[in-house]
Structures are given as structure tokens and as C-alpha cells.
C-alpha atoms as a PDB file:
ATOM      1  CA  UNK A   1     -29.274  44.976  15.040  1.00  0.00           C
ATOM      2  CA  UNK A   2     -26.846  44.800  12.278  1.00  0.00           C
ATOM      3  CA  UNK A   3     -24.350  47.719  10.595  1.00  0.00           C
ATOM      4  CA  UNK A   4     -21.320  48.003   8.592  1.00  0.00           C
ATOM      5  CA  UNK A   5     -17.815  48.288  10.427  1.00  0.00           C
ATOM      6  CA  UNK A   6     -14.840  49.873   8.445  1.00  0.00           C
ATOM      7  CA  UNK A   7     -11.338  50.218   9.206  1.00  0.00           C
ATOM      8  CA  UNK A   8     -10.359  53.882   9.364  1.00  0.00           C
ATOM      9  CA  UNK A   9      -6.548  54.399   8.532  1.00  0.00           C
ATOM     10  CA  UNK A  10      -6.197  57.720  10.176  1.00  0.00           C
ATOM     11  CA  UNK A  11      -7.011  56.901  13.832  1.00  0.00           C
ATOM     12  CA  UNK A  12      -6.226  53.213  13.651  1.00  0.00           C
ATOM     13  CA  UNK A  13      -9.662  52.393  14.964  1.00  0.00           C
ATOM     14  CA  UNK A  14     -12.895  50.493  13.613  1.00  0.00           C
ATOM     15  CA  UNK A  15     -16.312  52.945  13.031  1.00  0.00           C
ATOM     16  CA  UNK A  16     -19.205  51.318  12.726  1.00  0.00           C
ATOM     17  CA  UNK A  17     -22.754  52.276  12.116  1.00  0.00           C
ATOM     18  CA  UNK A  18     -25.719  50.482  13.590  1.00  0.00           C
ATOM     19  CA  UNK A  19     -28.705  49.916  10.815  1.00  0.00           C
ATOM     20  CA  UNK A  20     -31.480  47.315  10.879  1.00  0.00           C
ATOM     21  CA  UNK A  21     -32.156  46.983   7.755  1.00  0.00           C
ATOM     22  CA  UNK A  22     -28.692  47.073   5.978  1.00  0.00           C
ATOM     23  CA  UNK A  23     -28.711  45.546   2.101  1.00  0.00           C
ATOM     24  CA  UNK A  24     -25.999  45.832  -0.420  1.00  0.00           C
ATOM     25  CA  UNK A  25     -27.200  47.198  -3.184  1.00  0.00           C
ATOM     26  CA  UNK A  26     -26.268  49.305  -6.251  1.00  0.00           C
ATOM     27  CA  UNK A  27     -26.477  53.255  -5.613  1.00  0.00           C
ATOM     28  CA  UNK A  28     -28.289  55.725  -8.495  1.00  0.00           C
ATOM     29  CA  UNK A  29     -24.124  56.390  -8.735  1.00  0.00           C
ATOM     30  CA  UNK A  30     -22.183  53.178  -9.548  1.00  0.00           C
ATOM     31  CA  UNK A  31     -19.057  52.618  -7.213  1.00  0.00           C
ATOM     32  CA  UNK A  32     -16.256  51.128  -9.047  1.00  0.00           C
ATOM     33  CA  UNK A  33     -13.165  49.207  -7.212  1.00  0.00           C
ATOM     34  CA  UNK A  34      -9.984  49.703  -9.426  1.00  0.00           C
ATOM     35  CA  UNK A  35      -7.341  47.180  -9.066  1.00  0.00           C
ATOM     36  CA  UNK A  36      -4.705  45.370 -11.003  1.00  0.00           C
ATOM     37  CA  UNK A  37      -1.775  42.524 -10.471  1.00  0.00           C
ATOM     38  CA  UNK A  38       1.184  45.555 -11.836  1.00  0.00           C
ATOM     39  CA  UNK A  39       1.379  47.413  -8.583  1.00  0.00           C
ATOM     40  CA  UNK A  40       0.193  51.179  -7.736  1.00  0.00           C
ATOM     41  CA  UNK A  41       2.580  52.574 -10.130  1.00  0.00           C
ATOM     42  CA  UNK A  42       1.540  50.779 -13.191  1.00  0.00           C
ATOM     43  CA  UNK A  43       0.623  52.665 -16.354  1.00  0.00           C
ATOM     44  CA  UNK A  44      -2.173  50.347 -16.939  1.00  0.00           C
ATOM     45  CA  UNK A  45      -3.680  50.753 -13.555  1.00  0.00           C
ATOM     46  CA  UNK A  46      -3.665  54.304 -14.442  1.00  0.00           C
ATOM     47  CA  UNK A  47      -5.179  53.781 -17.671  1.00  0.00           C
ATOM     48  CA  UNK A  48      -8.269  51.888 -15.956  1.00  0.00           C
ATOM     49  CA  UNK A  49      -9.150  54.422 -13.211  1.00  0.00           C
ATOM     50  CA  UNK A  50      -9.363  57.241 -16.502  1.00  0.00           C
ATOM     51  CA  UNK A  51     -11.461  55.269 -18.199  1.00  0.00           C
ATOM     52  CA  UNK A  52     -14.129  54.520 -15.723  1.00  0.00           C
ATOM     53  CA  UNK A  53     -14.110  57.884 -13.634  1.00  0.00           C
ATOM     54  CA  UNK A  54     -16.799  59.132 -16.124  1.00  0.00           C
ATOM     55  CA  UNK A  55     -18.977  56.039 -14.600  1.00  0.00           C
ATOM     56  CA  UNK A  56     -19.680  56.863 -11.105  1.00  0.00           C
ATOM     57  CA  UNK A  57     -17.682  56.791  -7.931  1.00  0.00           C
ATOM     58  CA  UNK A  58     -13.973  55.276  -8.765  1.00  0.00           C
ATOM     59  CA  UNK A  59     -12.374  53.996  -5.419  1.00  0.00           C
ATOM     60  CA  UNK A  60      -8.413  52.485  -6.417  1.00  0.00           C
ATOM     61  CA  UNK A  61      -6.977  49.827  -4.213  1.00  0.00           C
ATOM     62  CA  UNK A  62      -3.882  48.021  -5.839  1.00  0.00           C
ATOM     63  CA  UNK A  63      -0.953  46.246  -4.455  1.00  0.00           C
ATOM     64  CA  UNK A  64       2.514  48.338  -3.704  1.00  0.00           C
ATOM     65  CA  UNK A  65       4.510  46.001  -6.030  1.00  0.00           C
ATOM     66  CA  UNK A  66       4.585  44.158  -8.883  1.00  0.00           C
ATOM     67  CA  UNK A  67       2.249  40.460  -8.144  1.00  0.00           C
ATOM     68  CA  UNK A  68       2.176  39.332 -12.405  1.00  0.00           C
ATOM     69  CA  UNK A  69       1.239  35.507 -11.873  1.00  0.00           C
ATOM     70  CA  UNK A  70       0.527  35.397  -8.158  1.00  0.00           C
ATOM     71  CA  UNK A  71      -2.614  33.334  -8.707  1.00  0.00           C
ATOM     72  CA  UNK A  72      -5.668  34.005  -6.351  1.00  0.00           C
ATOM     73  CA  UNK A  73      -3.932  33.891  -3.209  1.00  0.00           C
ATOM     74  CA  UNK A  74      -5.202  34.603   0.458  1.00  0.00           C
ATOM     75  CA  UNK A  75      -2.722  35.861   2.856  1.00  0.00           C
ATOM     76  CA  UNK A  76      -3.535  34.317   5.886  1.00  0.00           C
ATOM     77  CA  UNK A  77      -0.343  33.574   7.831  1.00  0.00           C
ATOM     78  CA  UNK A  78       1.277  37.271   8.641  1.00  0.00           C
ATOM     79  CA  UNK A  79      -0.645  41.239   8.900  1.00  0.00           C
ATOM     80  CA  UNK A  80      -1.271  42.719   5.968  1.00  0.00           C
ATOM     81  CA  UNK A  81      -0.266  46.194   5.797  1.00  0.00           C
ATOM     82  CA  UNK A  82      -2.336  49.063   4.150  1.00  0.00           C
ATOM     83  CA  UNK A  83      -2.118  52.816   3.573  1.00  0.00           C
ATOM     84  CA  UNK A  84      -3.505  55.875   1.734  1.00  0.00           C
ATOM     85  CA  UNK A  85      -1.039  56.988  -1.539  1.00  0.00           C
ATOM     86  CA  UNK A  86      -1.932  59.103  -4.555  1.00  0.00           C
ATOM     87  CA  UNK A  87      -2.002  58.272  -8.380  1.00  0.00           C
ATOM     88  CA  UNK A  88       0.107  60.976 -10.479  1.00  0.00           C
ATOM     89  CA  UNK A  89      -2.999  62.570 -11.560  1.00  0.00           C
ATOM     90  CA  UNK A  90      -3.971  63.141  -7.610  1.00  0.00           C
ATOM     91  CA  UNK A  91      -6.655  60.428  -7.524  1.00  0.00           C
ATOM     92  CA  UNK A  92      -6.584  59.142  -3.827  1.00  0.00           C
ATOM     93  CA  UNK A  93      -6.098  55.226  -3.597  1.00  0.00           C
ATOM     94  CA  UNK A  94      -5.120  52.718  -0.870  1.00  0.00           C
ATOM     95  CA  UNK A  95      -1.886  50.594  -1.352  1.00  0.00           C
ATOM     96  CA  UNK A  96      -1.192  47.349   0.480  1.00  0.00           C
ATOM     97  CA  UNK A  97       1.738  44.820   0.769  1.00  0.00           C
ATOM     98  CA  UNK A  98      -0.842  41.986   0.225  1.00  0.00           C
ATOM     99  CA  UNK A  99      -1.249  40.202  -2.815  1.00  0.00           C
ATOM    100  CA  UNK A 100      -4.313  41.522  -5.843  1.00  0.00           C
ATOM    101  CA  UNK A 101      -6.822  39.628  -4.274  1.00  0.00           C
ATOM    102  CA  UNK A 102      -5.780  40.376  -0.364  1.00  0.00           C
ATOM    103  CA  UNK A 103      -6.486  44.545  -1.796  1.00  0.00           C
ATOM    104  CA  UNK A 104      -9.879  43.054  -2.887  1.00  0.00           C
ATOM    105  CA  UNK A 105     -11.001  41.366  -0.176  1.00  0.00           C
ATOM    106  CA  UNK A 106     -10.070  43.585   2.279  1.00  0.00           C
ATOM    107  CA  UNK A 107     -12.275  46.309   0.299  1.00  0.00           C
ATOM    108  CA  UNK A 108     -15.319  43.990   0.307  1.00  0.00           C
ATOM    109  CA  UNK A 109     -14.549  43.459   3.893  1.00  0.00           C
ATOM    110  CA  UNK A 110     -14.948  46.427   4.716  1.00  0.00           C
ATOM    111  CA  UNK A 111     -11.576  48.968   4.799  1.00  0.00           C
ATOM    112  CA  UNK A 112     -13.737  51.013   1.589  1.00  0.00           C
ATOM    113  CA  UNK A 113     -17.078  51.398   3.296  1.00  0.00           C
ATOM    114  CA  UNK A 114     -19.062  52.105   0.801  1.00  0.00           C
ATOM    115  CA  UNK A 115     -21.021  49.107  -0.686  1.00  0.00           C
ATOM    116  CA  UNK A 116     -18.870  48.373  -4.233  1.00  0.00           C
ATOM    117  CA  UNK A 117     -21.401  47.897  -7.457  1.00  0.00           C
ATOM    118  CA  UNK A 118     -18.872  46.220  -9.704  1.00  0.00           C
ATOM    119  CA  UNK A 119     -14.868  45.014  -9.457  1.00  0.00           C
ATOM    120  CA  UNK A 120     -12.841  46.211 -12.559  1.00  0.00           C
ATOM    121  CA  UNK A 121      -9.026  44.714 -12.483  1.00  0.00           C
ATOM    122  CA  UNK A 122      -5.967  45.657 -15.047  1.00  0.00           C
ATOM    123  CA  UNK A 123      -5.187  46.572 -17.695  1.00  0.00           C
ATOM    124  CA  UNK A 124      -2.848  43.902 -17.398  1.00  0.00           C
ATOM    125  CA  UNK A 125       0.067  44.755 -20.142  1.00  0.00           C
ATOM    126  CA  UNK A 126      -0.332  41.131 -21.487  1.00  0.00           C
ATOM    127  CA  UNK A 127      -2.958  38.607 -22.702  1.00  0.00           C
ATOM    128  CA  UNK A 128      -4.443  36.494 -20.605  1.00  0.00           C
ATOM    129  CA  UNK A 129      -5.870  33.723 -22.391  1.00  0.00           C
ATOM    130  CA  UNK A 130      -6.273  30.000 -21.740  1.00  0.00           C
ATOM    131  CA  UNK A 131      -4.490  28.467 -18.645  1.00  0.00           C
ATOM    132  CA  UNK A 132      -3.278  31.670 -18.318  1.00  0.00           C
ATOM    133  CA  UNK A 133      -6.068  32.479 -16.207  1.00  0.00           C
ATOM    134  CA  UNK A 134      -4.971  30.304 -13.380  1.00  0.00           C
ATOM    135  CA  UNK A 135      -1.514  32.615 -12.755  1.00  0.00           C
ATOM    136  CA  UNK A 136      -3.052  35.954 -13.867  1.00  0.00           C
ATOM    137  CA  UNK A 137      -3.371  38.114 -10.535  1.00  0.00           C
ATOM    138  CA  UNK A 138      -5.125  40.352 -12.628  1.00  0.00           C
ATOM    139  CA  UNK A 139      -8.209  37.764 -13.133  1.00  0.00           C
ATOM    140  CA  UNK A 140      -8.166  36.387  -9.640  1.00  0.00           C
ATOM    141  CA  UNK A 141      -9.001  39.482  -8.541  1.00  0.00           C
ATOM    142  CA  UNK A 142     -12.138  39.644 -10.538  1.00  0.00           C
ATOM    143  CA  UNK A 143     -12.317  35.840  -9.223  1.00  0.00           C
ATOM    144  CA  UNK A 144     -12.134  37.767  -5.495  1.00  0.00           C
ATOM    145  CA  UNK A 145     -14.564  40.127  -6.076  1.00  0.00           C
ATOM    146  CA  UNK A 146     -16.882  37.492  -7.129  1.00  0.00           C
ATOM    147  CA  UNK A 147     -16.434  35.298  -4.556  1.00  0.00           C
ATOM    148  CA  UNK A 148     -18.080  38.230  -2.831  1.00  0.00           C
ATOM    149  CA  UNK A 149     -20.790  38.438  -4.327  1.00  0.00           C
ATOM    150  CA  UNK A 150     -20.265  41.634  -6.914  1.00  0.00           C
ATOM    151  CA  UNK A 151     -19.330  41.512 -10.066  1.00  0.00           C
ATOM    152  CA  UNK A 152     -15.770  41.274 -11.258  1.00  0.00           C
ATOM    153  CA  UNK A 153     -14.389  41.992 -14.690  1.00  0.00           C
ATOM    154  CA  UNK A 154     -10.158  41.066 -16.190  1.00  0.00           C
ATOM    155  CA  UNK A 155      -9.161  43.755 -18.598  1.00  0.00           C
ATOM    156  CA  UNK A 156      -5.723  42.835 -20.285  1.00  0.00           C
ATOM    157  CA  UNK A 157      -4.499  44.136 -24.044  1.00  0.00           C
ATOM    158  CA  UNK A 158      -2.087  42.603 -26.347  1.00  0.00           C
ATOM    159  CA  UNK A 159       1.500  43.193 -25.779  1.00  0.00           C
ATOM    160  CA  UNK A 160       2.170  46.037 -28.541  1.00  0.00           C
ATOM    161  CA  UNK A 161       6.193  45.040 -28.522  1.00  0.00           C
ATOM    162  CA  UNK A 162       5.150  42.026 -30.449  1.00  0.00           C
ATOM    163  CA  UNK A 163       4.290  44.910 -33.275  1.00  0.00           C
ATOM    164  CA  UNK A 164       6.937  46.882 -32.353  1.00  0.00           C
ATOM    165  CA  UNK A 165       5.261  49.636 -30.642  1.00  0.00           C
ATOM    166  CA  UNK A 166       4.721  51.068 -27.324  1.00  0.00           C
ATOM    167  CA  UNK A 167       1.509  50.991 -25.102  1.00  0.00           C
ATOM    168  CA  UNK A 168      -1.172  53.154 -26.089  1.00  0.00           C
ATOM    169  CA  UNK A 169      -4.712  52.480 -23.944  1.00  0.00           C
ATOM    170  CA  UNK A 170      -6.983  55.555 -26.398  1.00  0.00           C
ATOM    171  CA  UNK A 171      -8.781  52.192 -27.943  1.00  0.00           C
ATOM    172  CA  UNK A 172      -8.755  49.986 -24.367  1.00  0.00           C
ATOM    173  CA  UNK A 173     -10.434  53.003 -22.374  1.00  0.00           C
ATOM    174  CA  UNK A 174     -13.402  53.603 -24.804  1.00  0.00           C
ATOM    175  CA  UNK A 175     -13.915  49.565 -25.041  1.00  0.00           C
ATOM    176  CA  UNK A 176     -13.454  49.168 -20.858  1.00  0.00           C
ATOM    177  CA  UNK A 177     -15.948  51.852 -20.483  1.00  0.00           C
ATOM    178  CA  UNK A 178     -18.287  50.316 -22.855  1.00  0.00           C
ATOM    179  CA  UNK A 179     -18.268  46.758 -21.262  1.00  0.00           C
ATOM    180  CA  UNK A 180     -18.308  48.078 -17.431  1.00  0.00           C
ATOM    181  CA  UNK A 181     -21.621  50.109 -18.130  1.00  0.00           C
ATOM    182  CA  UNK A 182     -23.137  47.173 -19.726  1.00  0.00           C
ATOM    183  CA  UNK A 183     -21.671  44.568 -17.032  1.00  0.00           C
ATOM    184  CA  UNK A 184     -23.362  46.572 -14.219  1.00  0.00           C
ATOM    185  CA  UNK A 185     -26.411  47.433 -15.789  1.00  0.00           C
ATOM    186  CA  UNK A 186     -27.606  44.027 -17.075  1.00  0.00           C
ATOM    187  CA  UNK A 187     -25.618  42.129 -14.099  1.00  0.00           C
ATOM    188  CA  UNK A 188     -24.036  39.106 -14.091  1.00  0.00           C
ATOM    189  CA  UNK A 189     -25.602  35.378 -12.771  1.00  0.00           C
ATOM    190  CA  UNK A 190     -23.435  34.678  -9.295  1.00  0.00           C
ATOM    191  CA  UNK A 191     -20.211  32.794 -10.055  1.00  0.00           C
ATOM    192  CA  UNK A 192     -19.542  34.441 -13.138  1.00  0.00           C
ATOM    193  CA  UNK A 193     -17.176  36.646 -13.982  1.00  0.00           C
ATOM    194  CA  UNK A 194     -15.833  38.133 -17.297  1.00  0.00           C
ATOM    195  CA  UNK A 195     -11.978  38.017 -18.653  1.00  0.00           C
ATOM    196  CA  UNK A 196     -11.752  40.609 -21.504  1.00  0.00           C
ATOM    197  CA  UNK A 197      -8.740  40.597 -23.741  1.00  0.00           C
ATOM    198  CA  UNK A 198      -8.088  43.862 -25.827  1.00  0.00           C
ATOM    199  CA  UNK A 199      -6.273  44.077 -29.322  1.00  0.00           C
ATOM    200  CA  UNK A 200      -3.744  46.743 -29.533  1.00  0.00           C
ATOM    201  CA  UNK A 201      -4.793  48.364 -32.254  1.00  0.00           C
ATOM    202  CA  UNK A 202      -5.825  52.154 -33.846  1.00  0.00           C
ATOM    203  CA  UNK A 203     -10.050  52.290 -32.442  1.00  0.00           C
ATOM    204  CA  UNK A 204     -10.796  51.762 -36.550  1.00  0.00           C
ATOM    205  CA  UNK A 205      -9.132  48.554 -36.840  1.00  0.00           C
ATOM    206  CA  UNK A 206     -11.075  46.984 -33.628  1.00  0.00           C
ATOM    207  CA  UNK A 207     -13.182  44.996 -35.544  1.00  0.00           C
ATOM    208  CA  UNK A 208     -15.809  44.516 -32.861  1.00  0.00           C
ATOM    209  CA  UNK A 209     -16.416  42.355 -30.069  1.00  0.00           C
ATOM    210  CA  UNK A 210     -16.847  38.537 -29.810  1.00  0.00           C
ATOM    211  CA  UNK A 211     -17.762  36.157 -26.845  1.00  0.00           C
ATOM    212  CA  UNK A 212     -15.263  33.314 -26.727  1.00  0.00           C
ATOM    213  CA  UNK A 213     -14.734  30.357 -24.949  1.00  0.00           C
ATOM    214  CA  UNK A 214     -11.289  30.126 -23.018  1.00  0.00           C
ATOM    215  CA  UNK A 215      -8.461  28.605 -25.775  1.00  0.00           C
ATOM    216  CA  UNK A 216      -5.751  26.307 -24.945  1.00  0.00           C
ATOM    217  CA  UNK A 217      -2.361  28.041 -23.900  1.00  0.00           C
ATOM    218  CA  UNK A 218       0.749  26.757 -24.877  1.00  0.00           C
ATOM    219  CA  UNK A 219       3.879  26.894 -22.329  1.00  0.00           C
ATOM    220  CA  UNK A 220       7.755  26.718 -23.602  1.00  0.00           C
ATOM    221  CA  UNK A 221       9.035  26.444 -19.997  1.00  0.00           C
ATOM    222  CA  UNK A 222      12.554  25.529 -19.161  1.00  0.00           C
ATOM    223  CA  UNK A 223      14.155  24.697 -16.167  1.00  0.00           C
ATOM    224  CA  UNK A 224      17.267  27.134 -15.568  1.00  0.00           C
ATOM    225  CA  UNK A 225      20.037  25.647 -13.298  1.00  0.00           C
ATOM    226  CA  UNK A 226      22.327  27.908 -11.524  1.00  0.00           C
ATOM    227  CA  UNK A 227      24.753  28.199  -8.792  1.00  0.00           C
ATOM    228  CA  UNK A 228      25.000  31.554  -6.560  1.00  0.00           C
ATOM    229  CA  UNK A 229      28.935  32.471  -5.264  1.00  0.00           C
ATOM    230  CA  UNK A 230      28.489  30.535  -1.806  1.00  0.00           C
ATOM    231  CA  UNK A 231      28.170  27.606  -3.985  1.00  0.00           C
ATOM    232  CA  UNK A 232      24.431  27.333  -3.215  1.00  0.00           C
ATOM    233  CA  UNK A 233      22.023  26.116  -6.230  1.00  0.00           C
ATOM    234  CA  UNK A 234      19.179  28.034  -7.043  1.00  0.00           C
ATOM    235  CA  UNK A 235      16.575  27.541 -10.453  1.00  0.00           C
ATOM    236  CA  UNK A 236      14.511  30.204 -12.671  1.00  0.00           C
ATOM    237  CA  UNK A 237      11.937  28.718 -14.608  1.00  0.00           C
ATOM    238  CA  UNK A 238      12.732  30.343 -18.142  1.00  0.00           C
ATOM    239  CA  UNK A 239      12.223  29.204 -21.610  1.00  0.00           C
ATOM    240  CA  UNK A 240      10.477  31.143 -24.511  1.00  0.00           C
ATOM    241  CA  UNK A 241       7.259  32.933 -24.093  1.00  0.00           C
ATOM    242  CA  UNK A 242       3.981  31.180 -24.576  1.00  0.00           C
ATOM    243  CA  UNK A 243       2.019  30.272 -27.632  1.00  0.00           C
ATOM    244  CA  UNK A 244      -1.689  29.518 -28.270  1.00  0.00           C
ATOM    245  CA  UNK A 245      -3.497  27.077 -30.332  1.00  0.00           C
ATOM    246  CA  UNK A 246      -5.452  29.410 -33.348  1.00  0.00           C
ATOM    247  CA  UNK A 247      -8.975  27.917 -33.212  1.00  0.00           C
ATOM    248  CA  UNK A 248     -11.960  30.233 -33.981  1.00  0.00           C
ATOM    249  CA  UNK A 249     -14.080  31.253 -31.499  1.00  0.00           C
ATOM    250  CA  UNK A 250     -11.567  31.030 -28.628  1.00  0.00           C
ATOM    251  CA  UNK A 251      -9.812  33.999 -26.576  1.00  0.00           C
ATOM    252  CA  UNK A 252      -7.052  33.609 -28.530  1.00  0.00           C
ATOM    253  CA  UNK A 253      -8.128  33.016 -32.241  1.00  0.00           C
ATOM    254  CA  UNK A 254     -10.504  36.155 -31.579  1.00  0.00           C
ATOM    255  CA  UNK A 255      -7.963  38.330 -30.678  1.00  0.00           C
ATOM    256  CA  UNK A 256      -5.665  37.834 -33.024  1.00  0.00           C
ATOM    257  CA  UNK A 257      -8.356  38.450 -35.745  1.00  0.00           C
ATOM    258  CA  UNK A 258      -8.836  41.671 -34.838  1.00  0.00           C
ATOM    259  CA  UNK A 259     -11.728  40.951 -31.991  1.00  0.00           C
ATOM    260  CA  UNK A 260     -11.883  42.402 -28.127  1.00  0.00           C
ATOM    261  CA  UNK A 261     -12.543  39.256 -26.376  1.00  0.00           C
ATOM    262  CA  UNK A 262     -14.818  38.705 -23.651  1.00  0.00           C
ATOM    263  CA  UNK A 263     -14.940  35.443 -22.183  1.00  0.00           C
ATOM    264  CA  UNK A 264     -17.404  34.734 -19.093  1.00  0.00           C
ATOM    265  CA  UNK A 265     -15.807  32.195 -16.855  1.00  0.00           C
ATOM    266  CA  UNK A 266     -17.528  30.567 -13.912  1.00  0.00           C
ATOM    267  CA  UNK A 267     -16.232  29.398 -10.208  1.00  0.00           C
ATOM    268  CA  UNK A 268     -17.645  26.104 -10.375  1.00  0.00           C
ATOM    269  CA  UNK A 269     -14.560  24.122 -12.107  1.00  0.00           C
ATOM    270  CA  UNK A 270     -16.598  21.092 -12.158  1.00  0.00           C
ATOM    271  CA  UNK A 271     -16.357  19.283 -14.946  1.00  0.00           C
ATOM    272  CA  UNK A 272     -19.884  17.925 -15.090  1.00  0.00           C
ATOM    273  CA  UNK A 273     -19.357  15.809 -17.907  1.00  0.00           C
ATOM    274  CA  UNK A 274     -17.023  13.819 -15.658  1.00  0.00           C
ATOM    275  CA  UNK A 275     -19.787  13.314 -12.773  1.00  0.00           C
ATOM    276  CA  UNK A 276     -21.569  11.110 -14.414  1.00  0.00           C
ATOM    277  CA  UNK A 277     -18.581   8.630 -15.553  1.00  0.00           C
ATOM    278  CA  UNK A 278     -17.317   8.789 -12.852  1.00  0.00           C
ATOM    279  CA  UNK A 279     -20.250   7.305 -11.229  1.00  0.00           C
ATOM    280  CA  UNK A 280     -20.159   4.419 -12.824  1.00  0.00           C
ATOM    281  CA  UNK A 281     -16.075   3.493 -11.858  1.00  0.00           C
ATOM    282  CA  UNK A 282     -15.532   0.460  -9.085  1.00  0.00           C
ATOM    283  CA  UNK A 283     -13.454   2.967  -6.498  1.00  0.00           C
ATOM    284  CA  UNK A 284     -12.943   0.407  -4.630  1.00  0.00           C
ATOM    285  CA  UNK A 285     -10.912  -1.092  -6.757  1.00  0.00           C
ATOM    286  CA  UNK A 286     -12.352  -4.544  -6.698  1.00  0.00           C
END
């Protein structure tokens, strides 16, 4: 006899309920988990959880603080704390001190206990293109929620300060609803997961949407040197923000022409055209 076991934050106790036959499988009403790498308070969290309510069930579990570029971490070494908080608009949500992909697993594992159709992550106030992909809590998550078996999806729009505006999400929300409705209803093969970048532009100027390949990030880092007053040293990794390389049919060169960007990426980082030359090298170094 198997059943599901959830973690009920009121009396501090597990429930569980005994079923034979228990599948996970997609309700008639899609389930959506909302998370981001911004923290609870983000506007772009916000954003996301409007834009898919009209979808089905929205259930919002995001980090208390601010994890931009944790990479896909698993916090394994101290308890991870989590509690019930609202969103301005009164949406209930659950808030953790773990990382983006801690508040994911611990959804899939079973603190939400309702079976989760699809993982939706963002809008992350930045692109995340190329190697960016490896930092971005924001598309770990998705990476989490894939590892799990559902599917995951990245949502992140251009920074609108580079055009000297502010954030506005009426283009993103339309475009996020569009691509989550088609992501659950066709499905996605296991190990894949999607990374969408979003222009920041009026809905008219969207010029459509392109699958891309992931492009080639440029970093300017610099090493920052400094000394605290008790003498100590201590660093910041600085330098000036990161380029791309403009080649068609990439994340990048997409979005800057005007394109939403949806890249599928896969878990298996072998590089199979590797496998086979590497075959034929002496390792033992004769």
C-alpha cells in the first residue's frame, strides 16, 4: 500500500493518505508551481502568478530573499525553514530560506500536496542567455522541476533600463500564458526543459516567436581587491556587464531582433560528439 505524505505547516506534523493505486497525473484543472530566483517580494514573481491564474490552480512557492545567480543548488547540510506569507494582491504562497530550487523540490516532495502539472519560474528582470544558464536560479529551478519528472519552463525579459524605461510585464503575461498552455498540453520529452527570453517591447512590436539554440555569452569580469578597516582583505568580482555574440538563430540574436525566445535545453550535458573521439585516445598514456 502506497499514499502521498505532506508536510502540514500548521500543526507541524506529516498527513498522509493511504491509496493503492496512486499515479501522478495531470488533473481536468492544470496546477501550476510559481517560483522565481528574486525572492517573494519581487515584481516579476508577481507578474507570473497574474498571468497564469487564468490557467488552472496557481500554487506560489519562492525563496524569502534575493538568490540572482545561485545556480541549481541543493541544501543539504543545515534545516531548511518554510512558512505560509501572502502576495500584495492576497494570493497565499509559501516562503522558504532555501535556495530556488530547495522551494521546488520541497514542493515536488511533497510540502504542496497536490500532484503539480507544470513548473513555471521568473520573470527574471534580466536575460538569460548562453552560459548564463548555468548561474540563473531562475532556470535551475525549471532544471529542479524537471529533474522531477514535470515540466519546467525559465521566463526572463530584457532589462528595459538598457532603453531607458521601467518594467512593464502587459506583453510578458499574454506571451507566458500562451507558451504555458501549449507546454502542458502537448508535453515535453523527459529531460527537457524550456528557457524563454522575452523582448521588452509594446505587444505590436513582438515580432513573434522563434526557437533558438543557446548563444555564446560574453563575461567582462574583474577581480576587485579591497581591504575592510581591521585590515582584513576581501574581493568582489566586478567588471562591466555581459555581452553576447549576435549570430542568428541563437537566444541572443533572436531577441534582440525583436523575437520571444524559446530555447529547449536538455539535462544530459553530454557532449556526444566527444564520445566517440574520445574512444579512440590511449588513456593510458602509453
Amino acid at each position: 500500500m502506497f499514499g502521498i505524505c505532506y508536510y502540514n505547516l500548521k500543526s507541524y506534523q506529516y498527513n498522509c493518505t493511504a491509496d493503492s493505486n496512486v499515479i501522478h497525473k495531470a488533473s481536468e484543472k492544470m496546477h501550476i508551481l510559481v517560483t522565481n530566483d528574486d525572492g517573494i517580494d519581487a515584481h516579476g514573481l508577481h507578474a507570473l502568478v497574474e498571468a497564469v491564474k487564468p490557467l488552472g490552480k496557481v500554487s506560489v512557492f519562492a525563496p524569502h530573499r534575493n538568490w540572482s545567480a545561485c545556480g541549481h543548488v541543493k541544501t543539504l547540510h543545515r534545516p531548511i525553514r518554510a512558512w505560509e506569507t501572502q502576495l500584495p494582491d492576497g494570493t497565499p504562497a509559501f516562503t522558504s530560506d532555501g535556495a530556488p530550487s530547495d522551494c521546488v523540490a520541497l514542493a515536488m516532495l511533497g510540502l504542496i500536496p497536490e500532484p503539480i502539472d507544470v513548473v513555471v519560474s521568473g520573470i527574471n528582470p534580466f536575460n538569460n542567455i548562453g552560459h548564463d544558464i548555468t548561474y540563473s536560479g531562475t532556470v535551475t529551478s525549471a532544471m529542479e522541476a524537471t529533474i522531477h519528472g514535470v515540466p519546467g519552463i525559465a521566463f526572463s525579459i530584457q532589462n528595459p533600463q538598457e532603453q531607458g524605461a521601467d518594467y512593464d510585464y502587459t506583453a510578458a503575461k499574454e506571451i507566458i500564458r500562451n507558451i504555458t498552455g501549449t507546454t502542458e498540453k502537448n508535453g515535453l520529452p523527459r529531460n527537457t526543459l524550456l528557457n524563454v527570453n522575452i523582448p521588452h517591447l509594446p505587444p505590436e512590436q513582438i515580432k513573434g516567436y522563434k526557437i533558438t539554440r543557446q548563444g555564446w555569452r560574453i563575461y567582462h569580469d574583474q577581480l576587485e581587491y579591497r581591504v575592510d578597516p581591521q585590515g582584513k582583505a576581501y574581493y568582489w568580482i566586478g567588471g562591466k556587464p555581459p555581452t553576447a555574440e549576435l549570430q542568428p538563430g541563437t537566444d541572443y540574436g533572436e531577441l534582440m531582433n525583436g523575437y520571444v525566445s524559446i530555447t529547449p535545453l536538455n539535462m544530459d550535458f553530454t557532449d556526444s560528439q566527444m564520445v566517440s573521439e574520445l574512444s579512440n585516445w590511449n588513456w593510458k598514456n602509453d
